[in-house]
PDB file of N, CA and C in Angstrom:
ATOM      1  N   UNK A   1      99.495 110.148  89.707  1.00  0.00           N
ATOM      2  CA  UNK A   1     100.529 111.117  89.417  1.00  0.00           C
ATOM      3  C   UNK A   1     100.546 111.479  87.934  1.00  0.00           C
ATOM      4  N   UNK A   2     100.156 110.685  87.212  1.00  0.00           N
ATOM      5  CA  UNK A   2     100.153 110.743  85.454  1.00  0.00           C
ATOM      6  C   UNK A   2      99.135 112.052  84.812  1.00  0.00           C
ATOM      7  N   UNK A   3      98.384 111.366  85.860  1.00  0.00           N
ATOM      8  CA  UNK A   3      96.847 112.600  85.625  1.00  0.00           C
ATOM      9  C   UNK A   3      97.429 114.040  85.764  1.00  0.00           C
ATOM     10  N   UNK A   4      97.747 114.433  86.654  1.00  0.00           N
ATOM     11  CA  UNK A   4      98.391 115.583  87.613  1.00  0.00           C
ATOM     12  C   UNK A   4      99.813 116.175  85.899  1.00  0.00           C
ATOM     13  N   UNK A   5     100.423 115.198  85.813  1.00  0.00           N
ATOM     14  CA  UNK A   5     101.698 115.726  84.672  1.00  0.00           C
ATOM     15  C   UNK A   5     101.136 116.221  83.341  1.00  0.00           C
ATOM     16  N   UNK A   6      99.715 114.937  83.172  1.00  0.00           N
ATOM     17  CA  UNK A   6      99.027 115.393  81.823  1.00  0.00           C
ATOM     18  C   UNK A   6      98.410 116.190  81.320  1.00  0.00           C
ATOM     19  N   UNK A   7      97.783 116.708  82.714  1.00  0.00           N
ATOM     20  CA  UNK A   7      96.606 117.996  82.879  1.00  0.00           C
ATOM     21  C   UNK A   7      97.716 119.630  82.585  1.00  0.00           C
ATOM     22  N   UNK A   8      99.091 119.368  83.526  1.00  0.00           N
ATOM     23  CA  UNK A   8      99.897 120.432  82.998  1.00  0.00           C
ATOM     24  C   UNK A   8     100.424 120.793  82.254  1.00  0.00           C
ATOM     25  N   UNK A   9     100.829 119.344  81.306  1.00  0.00           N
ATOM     26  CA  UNK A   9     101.301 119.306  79.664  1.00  0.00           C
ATOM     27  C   UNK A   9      99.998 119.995  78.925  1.00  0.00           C
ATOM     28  N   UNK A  10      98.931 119.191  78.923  1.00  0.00           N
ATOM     29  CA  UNK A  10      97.695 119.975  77.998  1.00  0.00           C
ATOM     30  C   UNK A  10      96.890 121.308  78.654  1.00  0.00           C
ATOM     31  N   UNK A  11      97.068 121.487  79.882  1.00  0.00           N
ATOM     32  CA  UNK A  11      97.032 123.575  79.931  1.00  0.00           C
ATOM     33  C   UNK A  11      98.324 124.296  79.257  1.00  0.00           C
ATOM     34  N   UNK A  12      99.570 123.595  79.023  1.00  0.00           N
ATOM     35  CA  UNK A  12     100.543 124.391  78.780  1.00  0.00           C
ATOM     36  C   UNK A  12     100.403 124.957  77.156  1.00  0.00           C
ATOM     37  N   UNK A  13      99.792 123.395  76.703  1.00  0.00           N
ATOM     38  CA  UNK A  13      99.553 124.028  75.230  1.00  0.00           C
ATOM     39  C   UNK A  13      98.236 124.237  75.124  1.00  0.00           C
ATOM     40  N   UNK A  14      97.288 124.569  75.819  1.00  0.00           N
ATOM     41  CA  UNK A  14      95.887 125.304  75.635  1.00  0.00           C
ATOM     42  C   UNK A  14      96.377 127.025  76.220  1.00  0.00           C
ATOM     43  N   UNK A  15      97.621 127.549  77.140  1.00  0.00           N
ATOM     44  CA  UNK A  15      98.168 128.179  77.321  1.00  0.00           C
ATOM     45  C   UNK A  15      98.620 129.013  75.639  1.00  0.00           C
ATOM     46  N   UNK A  16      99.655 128.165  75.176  1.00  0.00           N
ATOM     47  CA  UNK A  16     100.226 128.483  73.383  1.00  0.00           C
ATOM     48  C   UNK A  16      99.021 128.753  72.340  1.00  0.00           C
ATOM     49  N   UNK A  17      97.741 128.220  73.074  1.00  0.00           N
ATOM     50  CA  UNK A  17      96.923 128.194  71.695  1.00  0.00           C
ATOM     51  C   UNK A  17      96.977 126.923  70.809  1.00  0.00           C
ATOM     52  N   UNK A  18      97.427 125.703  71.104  1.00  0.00           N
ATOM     53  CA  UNK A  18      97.352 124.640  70.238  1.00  0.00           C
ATOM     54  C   UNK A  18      96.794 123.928  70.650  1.00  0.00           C
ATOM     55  N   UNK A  19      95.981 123.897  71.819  1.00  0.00           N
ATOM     56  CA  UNK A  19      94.999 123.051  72.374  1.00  0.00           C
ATOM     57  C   UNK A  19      93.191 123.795  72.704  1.00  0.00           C
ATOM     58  N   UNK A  20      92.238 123.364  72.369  1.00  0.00           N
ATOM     59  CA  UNK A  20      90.914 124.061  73.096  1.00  0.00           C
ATOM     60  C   UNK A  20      90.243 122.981  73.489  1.00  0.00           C
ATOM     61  N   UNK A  21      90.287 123.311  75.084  1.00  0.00           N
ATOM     62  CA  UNK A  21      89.734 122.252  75.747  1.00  0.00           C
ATOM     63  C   UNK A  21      88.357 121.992  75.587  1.00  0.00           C
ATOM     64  N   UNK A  22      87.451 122.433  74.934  1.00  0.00           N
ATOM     65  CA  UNK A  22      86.410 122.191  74.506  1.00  0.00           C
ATOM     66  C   UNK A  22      86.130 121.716  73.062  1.00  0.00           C
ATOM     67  N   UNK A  23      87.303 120.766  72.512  1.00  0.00           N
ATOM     68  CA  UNK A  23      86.967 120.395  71.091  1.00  0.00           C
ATOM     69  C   UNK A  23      86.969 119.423  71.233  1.00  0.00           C
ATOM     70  N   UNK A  24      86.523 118.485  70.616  1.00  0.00           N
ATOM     71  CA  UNK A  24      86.327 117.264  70.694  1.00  0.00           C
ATOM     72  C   UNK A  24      87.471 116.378  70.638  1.00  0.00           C
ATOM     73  N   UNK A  25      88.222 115.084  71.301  1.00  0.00           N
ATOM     74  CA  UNK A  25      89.222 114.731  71.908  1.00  0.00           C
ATOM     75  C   UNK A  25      89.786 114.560  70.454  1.00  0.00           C
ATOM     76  N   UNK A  26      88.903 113.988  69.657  1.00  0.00           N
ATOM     77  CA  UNK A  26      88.949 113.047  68.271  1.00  0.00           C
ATOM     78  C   UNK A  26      89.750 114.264  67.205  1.00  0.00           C
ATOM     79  N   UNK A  27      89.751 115.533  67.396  1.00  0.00           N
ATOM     80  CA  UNK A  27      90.917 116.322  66.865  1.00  0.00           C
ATOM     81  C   UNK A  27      92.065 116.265  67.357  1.00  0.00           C
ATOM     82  N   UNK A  28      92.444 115.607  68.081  1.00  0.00           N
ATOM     83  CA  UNK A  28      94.110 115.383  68.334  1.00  0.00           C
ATOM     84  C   UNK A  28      94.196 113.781  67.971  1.00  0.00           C
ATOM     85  N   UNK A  29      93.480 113.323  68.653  1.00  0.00           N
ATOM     86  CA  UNK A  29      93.520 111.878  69.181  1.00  0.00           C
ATOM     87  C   UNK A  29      92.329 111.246  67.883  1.00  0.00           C
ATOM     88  N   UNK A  30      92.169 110.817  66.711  1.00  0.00           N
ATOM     89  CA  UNK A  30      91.464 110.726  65.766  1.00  0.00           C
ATOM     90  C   UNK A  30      90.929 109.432  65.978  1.00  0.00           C
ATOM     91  N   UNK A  31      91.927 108.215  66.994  1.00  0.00           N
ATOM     92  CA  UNK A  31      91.481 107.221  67.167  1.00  0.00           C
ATOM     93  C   UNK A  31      90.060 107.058  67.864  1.00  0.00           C
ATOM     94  N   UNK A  32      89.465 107.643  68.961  1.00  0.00           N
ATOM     95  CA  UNK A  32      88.281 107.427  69.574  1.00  0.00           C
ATOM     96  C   UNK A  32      87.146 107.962  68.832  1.00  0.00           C
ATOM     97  N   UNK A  33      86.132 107.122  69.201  1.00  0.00           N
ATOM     98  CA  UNK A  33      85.243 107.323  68.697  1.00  0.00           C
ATOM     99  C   UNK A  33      84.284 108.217  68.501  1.00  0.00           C
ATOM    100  N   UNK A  34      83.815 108.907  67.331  1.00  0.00           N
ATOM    101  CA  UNK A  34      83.511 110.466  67.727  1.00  0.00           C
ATOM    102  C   UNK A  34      82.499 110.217  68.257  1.00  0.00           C
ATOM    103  N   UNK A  35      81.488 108.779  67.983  1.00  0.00           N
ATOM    104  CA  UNK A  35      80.086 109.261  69.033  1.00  0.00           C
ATOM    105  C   UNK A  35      79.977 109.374  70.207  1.00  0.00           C
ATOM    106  N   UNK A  36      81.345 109.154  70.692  1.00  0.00           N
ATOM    107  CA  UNK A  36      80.964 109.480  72.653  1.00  0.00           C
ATOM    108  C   UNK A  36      80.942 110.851  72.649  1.00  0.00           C
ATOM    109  N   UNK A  37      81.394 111.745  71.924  1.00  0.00           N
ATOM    110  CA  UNK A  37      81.497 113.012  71.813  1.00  0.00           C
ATOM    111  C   UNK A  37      82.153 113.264  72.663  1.00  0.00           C
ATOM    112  N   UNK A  38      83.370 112.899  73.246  1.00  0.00           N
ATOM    113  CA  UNK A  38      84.710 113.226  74.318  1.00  0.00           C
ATOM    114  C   UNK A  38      85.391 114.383  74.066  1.00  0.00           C
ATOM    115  N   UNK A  39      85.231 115.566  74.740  1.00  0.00           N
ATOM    116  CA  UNK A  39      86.251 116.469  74.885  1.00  0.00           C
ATOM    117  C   UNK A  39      87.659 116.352  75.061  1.00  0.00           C
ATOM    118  N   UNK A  40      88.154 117.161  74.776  1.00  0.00           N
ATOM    119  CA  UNK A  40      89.418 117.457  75.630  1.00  0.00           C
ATOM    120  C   UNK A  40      89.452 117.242  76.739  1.00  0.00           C
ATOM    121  N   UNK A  41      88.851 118.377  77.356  1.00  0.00           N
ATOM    122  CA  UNK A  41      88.555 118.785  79.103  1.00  0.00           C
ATOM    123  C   UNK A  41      88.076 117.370  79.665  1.00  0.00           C
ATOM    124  N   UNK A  42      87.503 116.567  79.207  1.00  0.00           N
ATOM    125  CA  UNK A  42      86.201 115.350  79.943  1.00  0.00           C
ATOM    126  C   UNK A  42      87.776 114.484  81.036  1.00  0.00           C
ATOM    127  N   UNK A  43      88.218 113.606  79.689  1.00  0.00           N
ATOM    128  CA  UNK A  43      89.600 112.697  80.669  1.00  0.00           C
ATOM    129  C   UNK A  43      89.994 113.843  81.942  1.00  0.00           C
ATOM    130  N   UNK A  44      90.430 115.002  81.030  1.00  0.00           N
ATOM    131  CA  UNK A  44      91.092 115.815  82.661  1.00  0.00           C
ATOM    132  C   UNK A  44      90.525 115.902  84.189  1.00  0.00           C
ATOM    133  N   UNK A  45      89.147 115.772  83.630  1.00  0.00           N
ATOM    134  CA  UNK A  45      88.288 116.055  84.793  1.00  0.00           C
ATOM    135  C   UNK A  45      87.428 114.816  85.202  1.00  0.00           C
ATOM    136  N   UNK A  46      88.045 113.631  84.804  1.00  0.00           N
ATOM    137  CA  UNK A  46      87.346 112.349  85.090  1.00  0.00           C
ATOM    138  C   UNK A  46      86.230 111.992  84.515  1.00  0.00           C
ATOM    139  N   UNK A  47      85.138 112.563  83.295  1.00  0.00           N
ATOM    140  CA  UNK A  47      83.978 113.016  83.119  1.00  0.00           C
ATOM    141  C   UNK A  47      84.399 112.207  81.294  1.00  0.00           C
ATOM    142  N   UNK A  48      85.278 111.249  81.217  1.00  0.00           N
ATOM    143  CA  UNK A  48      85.385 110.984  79.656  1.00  0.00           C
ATOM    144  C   UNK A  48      84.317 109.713  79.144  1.00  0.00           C
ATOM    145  N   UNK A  49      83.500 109.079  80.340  1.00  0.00           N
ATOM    146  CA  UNK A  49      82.911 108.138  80.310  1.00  0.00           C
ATOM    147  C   UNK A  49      83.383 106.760  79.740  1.00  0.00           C
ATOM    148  N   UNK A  50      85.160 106.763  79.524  1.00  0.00           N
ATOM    149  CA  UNK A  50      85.541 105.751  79.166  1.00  0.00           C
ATOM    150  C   UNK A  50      85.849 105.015  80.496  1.00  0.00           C
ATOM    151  N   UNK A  51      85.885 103.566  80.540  1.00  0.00           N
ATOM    152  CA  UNK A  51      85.280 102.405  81.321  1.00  0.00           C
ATOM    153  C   UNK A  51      87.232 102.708  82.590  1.00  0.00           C
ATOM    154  N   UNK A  52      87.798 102.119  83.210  1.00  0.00           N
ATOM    155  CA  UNK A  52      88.496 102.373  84.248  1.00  0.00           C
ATOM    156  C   UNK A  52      89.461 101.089  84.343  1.00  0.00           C
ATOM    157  N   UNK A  53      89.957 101.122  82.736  1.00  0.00           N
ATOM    158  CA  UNK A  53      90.447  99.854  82.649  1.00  0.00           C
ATOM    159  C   UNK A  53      92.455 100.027  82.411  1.00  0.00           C
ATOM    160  N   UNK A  54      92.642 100.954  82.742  1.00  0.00           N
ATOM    161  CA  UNK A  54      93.941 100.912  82.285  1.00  0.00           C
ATOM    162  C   UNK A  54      95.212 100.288  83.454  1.00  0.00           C
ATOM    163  N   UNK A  55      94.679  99.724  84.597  1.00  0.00           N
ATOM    164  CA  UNK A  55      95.611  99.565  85.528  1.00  0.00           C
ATOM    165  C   UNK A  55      95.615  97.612  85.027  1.00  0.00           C
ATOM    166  N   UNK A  56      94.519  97.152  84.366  1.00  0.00           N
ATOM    167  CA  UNK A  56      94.581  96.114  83.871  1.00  0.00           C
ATOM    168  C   UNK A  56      95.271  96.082  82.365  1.00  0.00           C
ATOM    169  N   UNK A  57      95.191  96.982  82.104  1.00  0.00           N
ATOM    170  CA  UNK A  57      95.961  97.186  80.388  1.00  0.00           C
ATOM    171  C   UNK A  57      96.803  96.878  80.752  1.00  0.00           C
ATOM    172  N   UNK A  58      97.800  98.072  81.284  1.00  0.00           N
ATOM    173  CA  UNK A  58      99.396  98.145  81.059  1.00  0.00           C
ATOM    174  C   UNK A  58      99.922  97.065  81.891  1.00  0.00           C
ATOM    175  N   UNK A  59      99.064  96.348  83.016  1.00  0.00           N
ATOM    176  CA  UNK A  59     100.071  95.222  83.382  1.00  0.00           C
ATOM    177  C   UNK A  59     100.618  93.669  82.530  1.00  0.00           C
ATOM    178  N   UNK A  60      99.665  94.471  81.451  1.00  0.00           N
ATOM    179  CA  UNK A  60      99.714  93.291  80.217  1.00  0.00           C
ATOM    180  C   UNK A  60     101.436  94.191  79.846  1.00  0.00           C
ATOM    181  N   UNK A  61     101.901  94.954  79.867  1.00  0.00           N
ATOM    182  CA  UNK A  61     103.070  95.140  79.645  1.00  0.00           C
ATOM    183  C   UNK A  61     104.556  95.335  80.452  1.00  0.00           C
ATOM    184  N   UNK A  62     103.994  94.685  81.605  1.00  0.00           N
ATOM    185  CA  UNK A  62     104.859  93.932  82.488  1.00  0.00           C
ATOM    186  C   UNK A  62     106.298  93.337  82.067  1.00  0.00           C
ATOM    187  N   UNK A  63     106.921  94.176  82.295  1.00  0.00           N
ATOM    188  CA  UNK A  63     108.320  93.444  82.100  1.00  0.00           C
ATOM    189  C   UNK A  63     108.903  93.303  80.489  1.00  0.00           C
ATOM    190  N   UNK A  64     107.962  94.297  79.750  1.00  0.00           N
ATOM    191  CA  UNK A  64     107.998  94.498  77.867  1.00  0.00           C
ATOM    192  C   UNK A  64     108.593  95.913  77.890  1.00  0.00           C
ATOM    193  N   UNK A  65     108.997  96.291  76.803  1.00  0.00           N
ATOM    194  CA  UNK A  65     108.789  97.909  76.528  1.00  0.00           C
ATOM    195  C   UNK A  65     107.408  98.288  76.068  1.00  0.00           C
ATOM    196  N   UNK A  66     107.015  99.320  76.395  1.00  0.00           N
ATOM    197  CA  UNK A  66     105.843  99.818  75.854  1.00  0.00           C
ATOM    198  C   UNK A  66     105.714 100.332  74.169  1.00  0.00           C
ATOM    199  N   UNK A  67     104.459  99.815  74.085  1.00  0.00           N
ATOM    200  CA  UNK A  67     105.049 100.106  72.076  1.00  0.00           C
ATOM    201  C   UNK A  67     104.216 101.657  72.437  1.00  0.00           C
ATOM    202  N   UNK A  68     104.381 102.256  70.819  1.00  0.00           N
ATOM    203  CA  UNK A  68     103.883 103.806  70.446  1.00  0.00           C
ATOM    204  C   UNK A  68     102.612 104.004  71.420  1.00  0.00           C
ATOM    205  N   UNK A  69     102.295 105.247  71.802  1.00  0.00           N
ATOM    206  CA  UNK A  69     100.947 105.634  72.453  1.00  0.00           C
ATOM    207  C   UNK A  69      99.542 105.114  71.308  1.00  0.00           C
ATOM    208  N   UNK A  70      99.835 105.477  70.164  1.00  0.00           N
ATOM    209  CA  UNK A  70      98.853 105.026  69.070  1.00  0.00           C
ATOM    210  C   UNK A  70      98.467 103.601  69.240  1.00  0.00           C
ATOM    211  N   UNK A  71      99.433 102.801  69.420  1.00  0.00           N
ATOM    212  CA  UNK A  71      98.891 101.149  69.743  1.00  0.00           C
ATOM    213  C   UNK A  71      98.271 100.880  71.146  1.00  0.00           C
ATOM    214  N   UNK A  72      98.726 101.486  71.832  1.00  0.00           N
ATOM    215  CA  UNK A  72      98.241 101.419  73.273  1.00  0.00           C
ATOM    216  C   UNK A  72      96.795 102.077  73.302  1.00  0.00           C
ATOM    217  N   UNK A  73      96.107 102.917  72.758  1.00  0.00           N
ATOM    218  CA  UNK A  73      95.133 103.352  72.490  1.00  0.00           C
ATOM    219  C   UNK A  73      94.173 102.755  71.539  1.00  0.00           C
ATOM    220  N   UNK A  74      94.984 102.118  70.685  1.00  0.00           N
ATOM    221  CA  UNK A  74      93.884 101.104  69.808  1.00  0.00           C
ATOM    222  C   UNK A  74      93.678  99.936  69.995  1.00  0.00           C
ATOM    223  N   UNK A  75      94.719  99.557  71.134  1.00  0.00           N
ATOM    224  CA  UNK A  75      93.835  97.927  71.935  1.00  0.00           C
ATOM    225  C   UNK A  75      93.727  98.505  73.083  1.00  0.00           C
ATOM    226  N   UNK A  76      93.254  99.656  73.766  1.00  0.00           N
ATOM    227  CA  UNK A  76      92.268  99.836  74.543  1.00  0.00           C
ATOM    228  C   UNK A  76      90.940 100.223  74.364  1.00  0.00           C
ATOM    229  N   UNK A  77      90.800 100.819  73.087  1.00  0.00           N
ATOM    230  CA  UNK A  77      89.916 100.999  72.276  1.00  0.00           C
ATOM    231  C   UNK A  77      89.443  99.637  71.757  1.00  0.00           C
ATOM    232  N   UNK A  78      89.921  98.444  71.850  1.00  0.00           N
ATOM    233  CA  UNK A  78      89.616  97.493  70.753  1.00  0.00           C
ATOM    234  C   UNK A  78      88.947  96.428  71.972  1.00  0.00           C
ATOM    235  N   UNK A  79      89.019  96.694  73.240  1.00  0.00           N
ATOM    236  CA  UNK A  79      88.733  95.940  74.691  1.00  0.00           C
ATOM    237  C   UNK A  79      87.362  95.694  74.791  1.00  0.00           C
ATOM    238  N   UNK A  80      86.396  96.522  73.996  1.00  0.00           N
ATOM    239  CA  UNK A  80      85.397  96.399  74.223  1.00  0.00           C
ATOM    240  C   UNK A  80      84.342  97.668  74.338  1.00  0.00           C
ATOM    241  N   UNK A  81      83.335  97.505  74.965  1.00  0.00           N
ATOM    242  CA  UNK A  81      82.352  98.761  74.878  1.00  0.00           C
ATOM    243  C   UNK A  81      82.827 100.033  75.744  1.00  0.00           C
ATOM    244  N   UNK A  82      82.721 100.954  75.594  1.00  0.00           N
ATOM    245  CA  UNK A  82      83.033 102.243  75.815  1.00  0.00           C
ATOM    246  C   UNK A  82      82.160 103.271  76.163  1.00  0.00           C
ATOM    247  N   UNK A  83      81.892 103.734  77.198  1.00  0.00           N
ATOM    248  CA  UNK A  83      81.279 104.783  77.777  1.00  0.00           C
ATOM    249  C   UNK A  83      80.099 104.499  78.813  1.00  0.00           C
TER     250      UNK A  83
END
């Protein structure tokens, strides 16, 4: 269901002009690594070649509040090899 909300949040602002789904993810999102060369578009369309680990992430936050999106992205980023 997350996928489905996120894909309509980021057409809404590729809609405004503040998003181009063909730039590299690492202009919004500065944390990933530019050599996978990840689009925008790639996550939307399943095609980001990052590994299928997030249903094991967040249960590490079981019963916590969730901290900032920025931390949550840099110890999933920090999990290991990528792509």
């Amino acid at each position: 269901m997350t996928k489905v909300v996120t894909a309509v949040a980021v057409m809404q602002l590729v809609q405004r002009g503040l998003v181009d789904l063909n730039a590299p993810i690492t202009r919004y999102l500065p944390m990933f690594p530019k050599e996978l060369g990840i689009r925008v578009i790639d996550p939307l369309n399943y095609s980001s070649g990052l590994p299928d680990r997030e249903v094991d992430h967040l249960v590490t936050y079981a019963n916590h509040p969730l901290p900032p999106l920025e931390v949550i992205l840099a110890e999933y980023l920090a999990q290991g090899e990528v792509g």
